[in-house]
Protein backbone atom coordinates (compact mmCIF):
# COMPACT_ATOMS: atom_id res chain seq x y z
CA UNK A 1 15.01 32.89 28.15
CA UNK A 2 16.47 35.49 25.68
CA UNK A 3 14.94 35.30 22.30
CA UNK A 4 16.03 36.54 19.16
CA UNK A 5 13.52 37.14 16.12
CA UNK A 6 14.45 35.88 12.33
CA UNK A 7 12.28 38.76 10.79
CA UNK A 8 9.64 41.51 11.25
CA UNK A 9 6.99 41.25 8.79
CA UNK A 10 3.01 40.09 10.02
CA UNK A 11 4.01 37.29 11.81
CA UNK A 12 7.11 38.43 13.22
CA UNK A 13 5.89 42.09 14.51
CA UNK A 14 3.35 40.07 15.98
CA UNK A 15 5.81 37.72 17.84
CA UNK A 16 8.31 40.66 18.66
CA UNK A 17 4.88 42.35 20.62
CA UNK A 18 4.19 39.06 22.43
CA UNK A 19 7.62 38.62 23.77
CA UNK A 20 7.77 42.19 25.20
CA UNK A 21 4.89 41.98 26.79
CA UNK A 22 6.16 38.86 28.70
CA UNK A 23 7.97 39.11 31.74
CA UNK A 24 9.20 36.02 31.60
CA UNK A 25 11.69 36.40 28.19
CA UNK A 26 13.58 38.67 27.15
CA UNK A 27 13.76 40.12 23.38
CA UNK A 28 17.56 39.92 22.89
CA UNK A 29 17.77 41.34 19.15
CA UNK A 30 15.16 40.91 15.88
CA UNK A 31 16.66 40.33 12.56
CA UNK A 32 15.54 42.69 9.99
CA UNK A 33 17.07 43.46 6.19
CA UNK A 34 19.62 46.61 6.03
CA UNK A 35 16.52 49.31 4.61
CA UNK A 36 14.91 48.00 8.50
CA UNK A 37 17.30 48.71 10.88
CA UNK A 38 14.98 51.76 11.81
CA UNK A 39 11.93 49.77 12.99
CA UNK A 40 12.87 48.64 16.33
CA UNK A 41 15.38 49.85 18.83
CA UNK A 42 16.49 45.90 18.49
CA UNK A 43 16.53 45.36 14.98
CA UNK A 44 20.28 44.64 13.84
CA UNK A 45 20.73 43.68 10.02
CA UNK A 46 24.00 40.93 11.17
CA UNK A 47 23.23 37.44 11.96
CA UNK A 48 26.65 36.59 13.08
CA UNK A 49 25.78 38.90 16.26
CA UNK A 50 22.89 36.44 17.15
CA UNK A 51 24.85 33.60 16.56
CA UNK A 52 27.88 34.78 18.37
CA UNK A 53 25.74 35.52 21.54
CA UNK A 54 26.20 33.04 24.17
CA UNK A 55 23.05 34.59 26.21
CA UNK A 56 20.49 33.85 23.05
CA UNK A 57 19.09 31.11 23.70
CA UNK A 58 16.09 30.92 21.39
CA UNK A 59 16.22 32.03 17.76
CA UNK A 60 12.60 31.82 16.31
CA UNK A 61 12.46 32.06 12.64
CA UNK A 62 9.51 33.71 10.71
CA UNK A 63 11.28 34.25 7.33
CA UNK A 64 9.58 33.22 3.89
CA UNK A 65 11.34 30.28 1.67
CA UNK A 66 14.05 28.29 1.88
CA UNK A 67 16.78 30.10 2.36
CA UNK A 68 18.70 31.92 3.66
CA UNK A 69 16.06 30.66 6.50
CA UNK A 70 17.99 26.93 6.09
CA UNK A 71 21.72 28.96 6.46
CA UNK A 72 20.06 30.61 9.82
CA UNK A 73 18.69 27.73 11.12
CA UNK A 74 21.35 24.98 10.72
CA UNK A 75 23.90 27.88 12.05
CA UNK A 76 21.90 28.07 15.79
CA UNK A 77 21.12 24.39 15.82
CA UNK A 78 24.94 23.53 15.59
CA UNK A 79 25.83 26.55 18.13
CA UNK A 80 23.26 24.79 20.70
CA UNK A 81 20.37 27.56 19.90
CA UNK A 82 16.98 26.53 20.10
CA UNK A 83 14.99 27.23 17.24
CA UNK A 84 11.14 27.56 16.83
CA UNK A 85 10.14 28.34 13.26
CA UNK A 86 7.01 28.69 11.37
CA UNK A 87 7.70 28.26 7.83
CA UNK A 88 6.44 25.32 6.13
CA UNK A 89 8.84 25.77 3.09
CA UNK A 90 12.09 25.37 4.99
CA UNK A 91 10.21 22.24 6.80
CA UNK A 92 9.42 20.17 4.05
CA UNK A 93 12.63 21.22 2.29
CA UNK A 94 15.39 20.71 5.06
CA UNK A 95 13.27 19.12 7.87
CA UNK A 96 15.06 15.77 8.13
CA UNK A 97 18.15 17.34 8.09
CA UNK A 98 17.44 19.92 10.60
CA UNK A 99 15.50 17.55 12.75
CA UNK A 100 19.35 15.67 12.94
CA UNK A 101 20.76 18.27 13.73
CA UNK A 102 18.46 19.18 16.62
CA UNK A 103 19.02 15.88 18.46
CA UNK A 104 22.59 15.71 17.75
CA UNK A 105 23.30 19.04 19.25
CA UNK A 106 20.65 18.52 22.25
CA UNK A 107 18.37 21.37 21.00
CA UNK A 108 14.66 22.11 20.31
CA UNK A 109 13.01 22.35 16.75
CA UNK A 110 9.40 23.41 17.11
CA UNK A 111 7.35 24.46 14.78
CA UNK A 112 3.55 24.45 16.19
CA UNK A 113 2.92 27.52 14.12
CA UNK A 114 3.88 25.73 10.29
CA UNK A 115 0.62 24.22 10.47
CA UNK A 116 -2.71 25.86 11.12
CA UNK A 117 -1.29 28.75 12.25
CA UNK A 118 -2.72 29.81 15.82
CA UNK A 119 -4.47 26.05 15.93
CA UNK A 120 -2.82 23.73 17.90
CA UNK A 121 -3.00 21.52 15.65
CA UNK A 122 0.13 19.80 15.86
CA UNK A 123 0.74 19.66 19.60
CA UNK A 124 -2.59 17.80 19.61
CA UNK A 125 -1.38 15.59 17.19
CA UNK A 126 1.85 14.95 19.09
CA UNK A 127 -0.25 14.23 22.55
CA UNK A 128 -2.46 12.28 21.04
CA UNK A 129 0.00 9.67 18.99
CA UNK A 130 -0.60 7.10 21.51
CA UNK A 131 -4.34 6.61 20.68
CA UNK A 132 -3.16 5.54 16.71
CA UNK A 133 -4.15 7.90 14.40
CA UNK A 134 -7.19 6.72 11.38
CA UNK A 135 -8.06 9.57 9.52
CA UNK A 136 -7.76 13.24 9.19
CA UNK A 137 -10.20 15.53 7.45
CA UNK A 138 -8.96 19.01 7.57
CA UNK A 139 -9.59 22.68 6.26
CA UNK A 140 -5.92 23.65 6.50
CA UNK A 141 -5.38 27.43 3.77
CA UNK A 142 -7.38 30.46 4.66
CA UNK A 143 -6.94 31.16 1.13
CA UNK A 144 -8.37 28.76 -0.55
CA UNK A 145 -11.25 28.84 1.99
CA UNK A 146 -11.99 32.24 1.45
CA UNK A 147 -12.65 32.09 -2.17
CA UNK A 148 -14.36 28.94 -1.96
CA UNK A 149 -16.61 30.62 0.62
CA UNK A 150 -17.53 33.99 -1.59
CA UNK A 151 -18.00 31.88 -4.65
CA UNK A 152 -20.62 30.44 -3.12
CA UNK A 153 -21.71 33.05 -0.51
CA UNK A 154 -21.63 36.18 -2.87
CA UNK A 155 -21.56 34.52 -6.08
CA UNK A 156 -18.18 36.02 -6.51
CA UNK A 157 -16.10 34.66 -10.28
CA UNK A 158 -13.12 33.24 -8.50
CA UNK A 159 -10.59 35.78 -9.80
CA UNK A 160 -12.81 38.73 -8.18
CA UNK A 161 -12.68 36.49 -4.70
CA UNK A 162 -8.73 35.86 -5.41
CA UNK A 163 -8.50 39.67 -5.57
CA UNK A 164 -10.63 40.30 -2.69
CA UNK A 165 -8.51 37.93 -0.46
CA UNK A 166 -5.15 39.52 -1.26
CA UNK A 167 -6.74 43.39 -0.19
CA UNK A 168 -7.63 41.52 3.01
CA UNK A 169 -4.68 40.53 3.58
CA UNK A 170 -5.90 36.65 3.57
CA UNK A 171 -3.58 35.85 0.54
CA UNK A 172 0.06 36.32 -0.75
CA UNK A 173 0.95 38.21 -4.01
CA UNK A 174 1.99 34.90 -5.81
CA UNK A 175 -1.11 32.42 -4.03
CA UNK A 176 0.06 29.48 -6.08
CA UNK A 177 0.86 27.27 -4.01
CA UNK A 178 -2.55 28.05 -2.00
CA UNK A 179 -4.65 27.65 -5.28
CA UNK A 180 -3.27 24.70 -6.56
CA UNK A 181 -3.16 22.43 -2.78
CA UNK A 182 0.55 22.06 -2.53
CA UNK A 183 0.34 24.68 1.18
CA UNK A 184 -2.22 22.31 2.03
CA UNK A 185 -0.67 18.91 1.27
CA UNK A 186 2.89 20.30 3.13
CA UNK A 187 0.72 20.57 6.61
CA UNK A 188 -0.32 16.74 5.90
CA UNK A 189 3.42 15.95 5.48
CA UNK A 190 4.22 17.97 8.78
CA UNK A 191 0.85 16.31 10.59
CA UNK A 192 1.70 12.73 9.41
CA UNK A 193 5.45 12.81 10.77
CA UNK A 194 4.31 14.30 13.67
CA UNK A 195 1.76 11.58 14.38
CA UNK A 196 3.06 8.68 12.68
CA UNK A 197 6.58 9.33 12.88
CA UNK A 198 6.65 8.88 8.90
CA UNK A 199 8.60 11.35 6.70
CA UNK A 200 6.90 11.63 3.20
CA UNK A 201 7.43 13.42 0.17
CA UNK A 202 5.25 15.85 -1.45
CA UNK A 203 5.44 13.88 -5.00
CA UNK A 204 2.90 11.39 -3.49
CA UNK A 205 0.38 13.57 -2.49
CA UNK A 206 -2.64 13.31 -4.73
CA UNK A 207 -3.68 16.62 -5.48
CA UNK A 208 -6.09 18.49 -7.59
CA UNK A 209 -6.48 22.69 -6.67
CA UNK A 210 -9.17 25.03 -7.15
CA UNK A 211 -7.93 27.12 -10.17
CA UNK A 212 -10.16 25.43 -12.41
CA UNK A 213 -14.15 26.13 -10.97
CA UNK A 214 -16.42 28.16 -11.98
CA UNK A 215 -18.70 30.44 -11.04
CA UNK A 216 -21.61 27.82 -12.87
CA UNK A 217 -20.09 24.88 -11.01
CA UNK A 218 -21.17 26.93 -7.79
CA UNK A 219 -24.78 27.33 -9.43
CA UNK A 220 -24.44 23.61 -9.85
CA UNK A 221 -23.00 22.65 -6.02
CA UNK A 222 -26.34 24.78 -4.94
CA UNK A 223 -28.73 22.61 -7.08
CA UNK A 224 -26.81 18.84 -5.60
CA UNK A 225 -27.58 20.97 -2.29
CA UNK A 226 -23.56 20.74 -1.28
CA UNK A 227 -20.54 23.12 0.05
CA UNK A 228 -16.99 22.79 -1.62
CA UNK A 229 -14.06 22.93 0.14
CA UNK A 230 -10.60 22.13 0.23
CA UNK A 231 -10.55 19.67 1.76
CA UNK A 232 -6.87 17.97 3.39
CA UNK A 233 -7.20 14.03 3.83
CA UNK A 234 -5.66 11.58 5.52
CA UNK A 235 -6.54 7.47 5.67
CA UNK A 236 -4.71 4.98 7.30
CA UNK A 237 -5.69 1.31 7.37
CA UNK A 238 -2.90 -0.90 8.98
CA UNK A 239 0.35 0.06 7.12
CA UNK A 240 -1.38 1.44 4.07
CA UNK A 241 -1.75 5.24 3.65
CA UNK A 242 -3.81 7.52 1.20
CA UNK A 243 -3.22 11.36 1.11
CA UNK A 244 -5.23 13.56 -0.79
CA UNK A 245 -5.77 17.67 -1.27
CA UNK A 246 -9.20 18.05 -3.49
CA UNK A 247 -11.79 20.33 -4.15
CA UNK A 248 -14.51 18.19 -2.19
CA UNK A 249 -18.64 18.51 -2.05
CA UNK A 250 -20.07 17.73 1.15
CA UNK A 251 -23.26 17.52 3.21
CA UNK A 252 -23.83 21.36 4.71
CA UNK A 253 -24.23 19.09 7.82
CA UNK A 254 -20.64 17.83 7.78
CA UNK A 255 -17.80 19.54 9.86
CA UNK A 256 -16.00 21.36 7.24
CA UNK A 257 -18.98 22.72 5.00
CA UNK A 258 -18.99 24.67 8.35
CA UNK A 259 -15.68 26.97 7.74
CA UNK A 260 -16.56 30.51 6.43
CA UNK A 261 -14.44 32.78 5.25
CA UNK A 262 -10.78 32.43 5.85
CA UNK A 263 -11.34 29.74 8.95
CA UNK A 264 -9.23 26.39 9.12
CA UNK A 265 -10.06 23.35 11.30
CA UNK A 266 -9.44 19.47 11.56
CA UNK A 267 -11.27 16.48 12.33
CA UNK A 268 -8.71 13.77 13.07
CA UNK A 269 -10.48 10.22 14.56
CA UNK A 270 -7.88 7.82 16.56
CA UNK A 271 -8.76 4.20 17.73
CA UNK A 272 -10.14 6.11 21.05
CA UNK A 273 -12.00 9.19 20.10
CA UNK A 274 -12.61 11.73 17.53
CA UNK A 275 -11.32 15.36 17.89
CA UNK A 276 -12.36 18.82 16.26
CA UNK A 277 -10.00 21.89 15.92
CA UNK A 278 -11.13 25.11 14.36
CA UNK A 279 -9.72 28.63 14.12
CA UNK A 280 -8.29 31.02 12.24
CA UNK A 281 -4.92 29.60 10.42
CA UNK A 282 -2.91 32.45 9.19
CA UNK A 283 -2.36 36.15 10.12
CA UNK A 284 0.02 37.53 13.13
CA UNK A 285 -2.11 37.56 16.07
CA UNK A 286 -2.98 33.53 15.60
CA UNK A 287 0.19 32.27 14.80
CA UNK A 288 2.37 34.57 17.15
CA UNK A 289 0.01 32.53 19.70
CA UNK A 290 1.28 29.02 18.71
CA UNK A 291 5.22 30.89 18.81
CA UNK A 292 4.50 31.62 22.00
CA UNK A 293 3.10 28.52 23.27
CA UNK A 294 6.58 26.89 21.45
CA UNK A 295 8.55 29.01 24.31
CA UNK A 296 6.67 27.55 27.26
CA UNK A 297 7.04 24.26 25.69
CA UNK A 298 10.74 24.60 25.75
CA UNK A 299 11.55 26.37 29.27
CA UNK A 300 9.04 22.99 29.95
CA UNK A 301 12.03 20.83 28.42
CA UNK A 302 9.65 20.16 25.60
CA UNK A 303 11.56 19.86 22.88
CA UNK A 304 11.04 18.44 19.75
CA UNK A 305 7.75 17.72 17.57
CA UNK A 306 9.95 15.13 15.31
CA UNK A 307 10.77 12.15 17.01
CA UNK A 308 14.64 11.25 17.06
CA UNK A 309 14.57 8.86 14.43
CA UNK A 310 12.67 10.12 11.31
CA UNK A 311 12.96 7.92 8.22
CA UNK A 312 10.99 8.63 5.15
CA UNK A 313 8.60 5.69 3.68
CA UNK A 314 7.24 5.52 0.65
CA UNK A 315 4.11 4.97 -0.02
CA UNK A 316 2.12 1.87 -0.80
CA UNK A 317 -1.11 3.76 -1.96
CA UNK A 318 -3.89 1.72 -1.71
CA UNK A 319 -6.61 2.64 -4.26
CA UNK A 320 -8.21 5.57 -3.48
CA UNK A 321 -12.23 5.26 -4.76
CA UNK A 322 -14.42 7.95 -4.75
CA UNK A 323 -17.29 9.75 -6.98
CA UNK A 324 -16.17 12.56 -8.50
CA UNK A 325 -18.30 15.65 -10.12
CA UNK A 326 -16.81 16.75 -13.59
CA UNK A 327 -17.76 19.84 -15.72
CA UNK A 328 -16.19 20.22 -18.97
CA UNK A 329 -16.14 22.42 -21.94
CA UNK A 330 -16.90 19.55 -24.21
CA UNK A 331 -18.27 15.85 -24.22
CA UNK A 332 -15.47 13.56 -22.33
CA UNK A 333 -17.15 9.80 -23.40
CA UNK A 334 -14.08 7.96 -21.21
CA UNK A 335 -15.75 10.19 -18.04
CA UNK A 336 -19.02 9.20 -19.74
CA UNK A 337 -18.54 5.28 -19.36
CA UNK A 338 -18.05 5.57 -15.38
CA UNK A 339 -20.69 8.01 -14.63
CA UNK A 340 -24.08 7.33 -13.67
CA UNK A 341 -25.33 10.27 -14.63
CA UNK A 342 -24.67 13.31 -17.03
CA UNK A 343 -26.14 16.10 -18.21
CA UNK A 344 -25.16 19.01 -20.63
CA UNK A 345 -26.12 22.99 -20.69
CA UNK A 346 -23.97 25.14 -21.87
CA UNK A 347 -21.12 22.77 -20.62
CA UNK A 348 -21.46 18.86 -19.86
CA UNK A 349 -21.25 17.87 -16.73
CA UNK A 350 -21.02 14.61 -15.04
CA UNK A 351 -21.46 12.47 -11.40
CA UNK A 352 -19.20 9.18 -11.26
CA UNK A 353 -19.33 5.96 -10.13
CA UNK A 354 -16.68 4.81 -7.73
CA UNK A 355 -13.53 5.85 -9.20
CA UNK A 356 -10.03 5.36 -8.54
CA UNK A 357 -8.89 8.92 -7.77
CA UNK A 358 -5.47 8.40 -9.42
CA UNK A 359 -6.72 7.28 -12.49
CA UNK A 360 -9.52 10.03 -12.71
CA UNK A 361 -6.60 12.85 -12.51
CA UNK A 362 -4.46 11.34 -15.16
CA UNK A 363 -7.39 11.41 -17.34
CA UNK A 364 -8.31 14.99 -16.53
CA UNK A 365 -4.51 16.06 -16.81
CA UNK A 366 -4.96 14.14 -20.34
CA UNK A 367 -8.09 15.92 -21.41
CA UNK A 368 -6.43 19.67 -19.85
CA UNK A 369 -3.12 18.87 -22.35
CA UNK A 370 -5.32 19.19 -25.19
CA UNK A 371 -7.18 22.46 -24.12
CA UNK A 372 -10.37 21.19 -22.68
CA UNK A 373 -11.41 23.23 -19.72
CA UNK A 374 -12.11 20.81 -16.57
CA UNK A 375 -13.17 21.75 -13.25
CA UNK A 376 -13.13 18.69 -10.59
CA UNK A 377 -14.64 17.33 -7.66
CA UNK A 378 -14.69 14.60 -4.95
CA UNK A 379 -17.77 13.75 -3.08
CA UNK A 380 -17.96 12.57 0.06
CA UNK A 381 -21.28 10.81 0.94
CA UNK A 382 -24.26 10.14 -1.35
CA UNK A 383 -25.94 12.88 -3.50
């Protein structure tokens, strides 16, 4: 196979090194900007001479946003190019579109690497669809793990952890959509269409980030004797579906209190059998891996993650209970009337009954409109 690479940065460096190292494919050309030309004897700064090559016959895309990613991509679908891509963005954005595309013109769209970076996480999904997926509980941004892990670890305030993370390289200049769960709740999307065969949209997601703790919360987690985490959910009982990002305490003893550092993992139970994943999700060496293993799959005549027909369904969200820990800069009596217990220090804080989760983030959305600092929690198990 002759491959051609849609940019040079981390991930595709990383790729480029893989490939030339294989003796199996051949690195026909890597697309770099105009001011790059000079980093690799292959690096060309026209598309149209990737495109225009009838001997390309993989074009693997490692670009950031949107576009002109979507221009690239659509372009070496319809020329009959196989395309392997690992940008989540472009996925969530275009994917129905380019997943047409793919089976109209007979060619592969993988994209193993959009999603837990050097986990398999998606291939396992994809093998494992038979089985009928329940649940998945997942650590899915090395970000967000990271800072969760020093605030606790080192005792870090979360901006100093933030700032630590981005000089190791373990998160981007602008980490919002890390911080805030919508990186996190994108992987569901890609996870649940791969499994299920259901397209959703990112408006349903349920979603709370970690922008808002504290480095007292953490003195507080350590007293309930519980880890937070981001924590990535998926529950499925018969046709009704509940997806959720949130900041989440759990036992130390439970699978993703576990993940140090910048780690990701997943813990996804079928009717059969449960399954654990766990690995490092981001930086070039891990996700070049999945790239690679996207190559095999298609000299295998492996083609496509999607399945040929991908509608998107909207979702019937059943109620979504669960307790919830709430610390707040002042007294919050509608919190109050569905907690079982509350306490104030400097701030008040508060443990939940059963809640429904929707209704417990319109209220703190409410109470954050008028200035009052919240930081927010779901439990899982009892305290």
């Amino acid at each position: 196979m002759n491959i051609a690479v849609l940019g040079y940065g981390v991930v595709g460096s990383a790729v480029v090194k893989r490939i030339e190292t294989d003796q199996q494919h051949s690195l026909a050309a890597v697309l770099v900007l105009p001011s790059q030309v000079d980093r690799h004897p292959k690096a060309i700064d026209d598309y149209s001479r990737i495109l225009n090559n009838p001997d390309i016959d993989i074009v693997i895309e490692v670009l950031n946003g949107v576009y002109p990613a979507y221009d690239y991509v659509s372009l070496a679908l319809k020329a009959g190019k196989h395309v392997i891509s690992s940008n989540k963005s472009l996925l969530i954005a275009k994917g129905l579109e380019l997943n047409n595309l793919a089976h109209e013109n007979r060619c592969a769209l993988r994209f193993s690497a959009a999603c837990g970076g050097g986990i398999p996480i998606l291939p396992e999904l994809y093998k494992l669809k038979a089985e009928g997926l329940l649940s998945i509980n997942a650590i899915l941004n090395g970000t967000t793990n990271y800072i969760l892990d020093q605030m606790e670890t080192e005792h870090s305030q979360f901006n100093d952890a933030l700032a630590q993370a981005k000089v190791l390289g373990y998160a981007e200049q602008d980490p919002s959509d890390d911080l805030n769960g919508k990186d996190s709740g994108r992987k569901l999307i890609l996870a649940l269409a791969v499994s299920q065969e259901k397209w959703i949209y990112e408006a349903d997601i349920l979603r709370e980030g970690i922008e808002s703790l504290l480095a007292t919360d953490f003195e507080m987690f350590k007293q309930l004797n519980m880890i937070c985490r981001l924590n990535a959910q998926i529950m499925i009982d018969k046709d009704a579906l509940s997806i959720s990002v949130l900041p989440t305490l759990l036992k130390p003893s439970s699978f993703q209190a576990t993940f140090h550092r910048n780690e990701n993992g997943i813990l996804f139970k079928t009717k059969k059998d449960c399954y654990y994943l766990r690995g490092y999700g981001a930086g070039g060496e891990p996700t070049s891996l999945n790239i690679i293993n996207d190559i095999k799959a298609i000299t295998d005549n492996d083609y496509n993650l999607f399945p040929t027909q991908l509608n998107p369904v909207k979702i019937n969200t059943q109620t979504i209970l669960k307790r919830f820990y709430i610390q707040s800069s002042q007294a919050l009596s509608k919190i109050e009337a569905i907690s079982h217990r509350h306490w104030q220090t400097k701030t008040y804080f508060y443990l939940t009954n059963l809640s429904d989760l929707k209704s417990i983030l319109n209220q703190v959305s409410e109470y954050r409109s008028l200035g009052i600092h919240i930081g927010l929690c779901a439990i899982e198990g009892e305290l």
